[in-house]
Protein backbone atom coordinates (compact mmCIF):
# COMPACT_ATOMS: atom_id res chain seq x y z
CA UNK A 1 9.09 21.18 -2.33
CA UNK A 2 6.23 21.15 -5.02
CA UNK A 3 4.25 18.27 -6.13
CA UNK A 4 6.60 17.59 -9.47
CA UNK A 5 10.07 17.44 -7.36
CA UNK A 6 8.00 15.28 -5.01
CA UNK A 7 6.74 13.37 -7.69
CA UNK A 8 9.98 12.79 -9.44
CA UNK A 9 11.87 12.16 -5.93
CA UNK A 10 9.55 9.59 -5.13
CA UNK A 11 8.54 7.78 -8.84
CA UNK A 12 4.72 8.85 -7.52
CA UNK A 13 2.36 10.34 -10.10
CA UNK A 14 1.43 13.83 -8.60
CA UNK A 15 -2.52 12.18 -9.13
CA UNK A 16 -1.20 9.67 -6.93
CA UNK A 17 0.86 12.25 -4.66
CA UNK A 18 -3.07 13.99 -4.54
CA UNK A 19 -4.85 10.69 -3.65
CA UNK A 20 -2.62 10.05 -0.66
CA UNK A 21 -3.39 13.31 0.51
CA UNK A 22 -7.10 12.78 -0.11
CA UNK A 23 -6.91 9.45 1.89
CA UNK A 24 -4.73 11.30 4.49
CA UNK A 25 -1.90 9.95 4.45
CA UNK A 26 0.07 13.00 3.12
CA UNK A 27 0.14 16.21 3.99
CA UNK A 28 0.70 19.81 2.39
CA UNK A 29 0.91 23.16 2.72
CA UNK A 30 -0.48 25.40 0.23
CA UNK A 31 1.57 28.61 -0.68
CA UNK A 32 0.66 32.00 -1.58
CA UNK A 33 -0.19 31.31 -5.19
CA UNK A 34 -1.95 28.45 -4.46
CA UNK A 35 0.96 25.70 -5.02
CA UNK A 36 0.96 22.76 -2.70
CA UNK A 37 4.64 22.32 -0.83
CA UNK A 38 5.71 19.51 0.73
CA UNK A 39 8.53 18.87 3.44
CA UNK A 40 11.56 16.89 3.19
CA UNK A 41 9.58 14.35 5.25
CA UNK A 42 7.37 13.55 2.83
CA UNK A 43 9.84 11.96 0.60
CA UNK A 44 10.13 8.65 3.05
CA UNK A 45 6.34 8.79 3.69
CA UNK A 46 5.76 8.57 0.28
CA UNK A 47 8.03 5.84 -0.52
CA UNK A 48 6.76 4.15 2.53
CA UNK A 49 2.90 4.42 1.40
CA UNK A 50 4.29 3.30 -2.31
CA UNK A 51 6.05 0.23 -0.67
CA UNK A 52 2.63 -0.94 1.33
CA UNK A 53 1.19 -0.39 -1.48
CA UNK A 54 2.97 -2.70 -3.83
CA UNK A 55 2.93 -5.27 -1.04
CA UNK A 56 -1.10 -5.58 -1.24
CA UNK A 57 -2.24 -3.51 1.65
CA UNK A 58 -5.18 -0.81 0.98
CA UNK A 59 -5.09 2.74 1.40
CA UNK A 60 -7.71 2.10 4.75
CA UNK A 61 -4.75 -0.35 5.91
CA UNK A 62 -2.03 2.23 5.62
CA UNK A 63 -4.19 4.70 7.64
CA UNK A 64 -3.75 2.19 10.31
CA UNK A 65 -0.01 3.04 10.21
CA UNK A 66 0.08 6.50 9.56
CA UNK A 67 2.28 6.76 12.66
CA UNK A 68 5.01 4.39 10.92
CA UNK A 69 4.78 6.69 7.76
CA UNK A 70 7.96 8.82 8.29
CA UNK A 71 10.39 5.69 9.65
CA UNK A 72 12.61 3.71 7.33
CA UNK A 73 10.37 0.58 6.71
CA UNK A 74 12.76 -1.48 4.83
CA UNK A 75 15.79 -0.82 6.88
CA UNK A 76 14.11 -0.42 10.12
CA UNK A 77 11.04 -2.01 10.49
CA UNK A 78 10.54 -1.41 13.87
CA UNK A 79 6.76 0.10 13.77
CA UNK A 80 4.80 -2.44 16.38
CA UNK A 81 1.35 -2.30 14.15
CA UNK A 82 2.80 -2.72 10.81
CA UNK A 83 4.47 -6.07 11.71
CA UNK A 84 0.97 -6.43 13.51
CA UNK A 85 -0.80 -5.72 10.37
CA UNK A 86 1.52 -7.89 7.80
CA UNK A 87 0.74 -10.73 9.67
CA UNK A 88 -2.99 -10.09 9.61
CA UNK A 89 -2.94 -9.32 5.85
CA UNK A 90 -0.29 -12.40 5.17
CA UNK A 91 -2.87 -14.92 7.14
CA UNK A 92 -5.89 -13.72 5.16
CA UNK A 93 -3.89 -14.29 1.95
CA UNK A 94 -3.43 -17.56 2.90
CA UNK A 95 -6.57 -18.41 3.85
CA UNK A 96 -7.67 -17.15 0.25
CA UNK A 97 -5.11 -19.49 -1.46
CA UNK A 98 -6.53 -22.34 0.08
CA UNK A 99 -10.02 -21.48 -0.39
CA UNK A 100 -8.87 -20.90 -4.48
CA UNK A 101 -6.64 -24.03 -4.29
CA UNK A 102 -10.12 -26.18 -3.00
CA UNK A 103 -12.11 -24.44 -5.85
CA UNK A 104 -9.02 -25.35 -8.33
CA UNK A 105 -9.19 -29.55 -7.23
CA UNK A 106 -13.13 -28.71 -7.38
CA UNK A 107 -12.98 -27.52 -10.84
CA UNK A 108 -10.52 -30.07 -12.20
CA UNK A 109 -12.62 -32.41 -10.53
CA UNK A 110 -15.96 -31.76 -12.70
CA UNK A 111 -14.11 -31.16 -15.45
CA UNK A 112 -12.33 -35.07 -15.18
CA UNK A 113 -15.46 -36.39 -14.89
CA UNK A 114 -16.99 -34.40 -17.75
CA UNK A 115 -13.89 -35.94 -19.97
CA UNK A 116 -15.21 -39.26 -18.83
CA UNK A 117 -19.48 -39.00 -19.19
């Protein structure tokens, strides 16, 4: 398939279809006249890279699971390093709420006891 069917199959911008092939995590053939094609694979990879995506990880961390790519991630998240790399991701988001939380208190802190001066 072409770039637009992909794109439209998927909800991916073909700019965005390109990027993921610039980062590597998509693949294509180019045809004759110069067309990139795509195989019926690339419909679940895509969605796949869209739904890591949206759930905060970078391009560099879905390189990490371009071996996953092509399973069923919602309904059969069986791929060994992306549970291994959710939990990283999820424990470094944590760790960054409480370090804004502490700056929060610090903040409202000062700002009590500019009220009061």
């Amino acid at each position: 398939m072409r770039i637009g069917e992909l794109a439209e199959r998927t909800g991916a911008s073909p700019r965005s279809l390109r990027y993921y092939e610039q980062r590597g995590l998509l693949a294509s053939e180019r045809a004759a006249n110069g067309y990139r094609e795509y195989g019926t694979e690339a419909v679940e990879r895509v969605r796949n890279i869209r739904l890591l995506l949206e759930s905060g990880l970078t391009s560099e961390d879905i390189q990490e699971l371009r071996n996953c790519l092509e399973l069923d991630l919602v309904r059969e998240p069986e791929c060994a390093e992306a549970v291994a790399l959710y939990e990283q991701r999820l424990q470094a988001v944590r760790e960054r709420i409480d370090a804004l939380t502490a700056t929060e208190r610090r903040l409202e802190r000062h700002l009590a006891e500019s009220a009061e001066a």
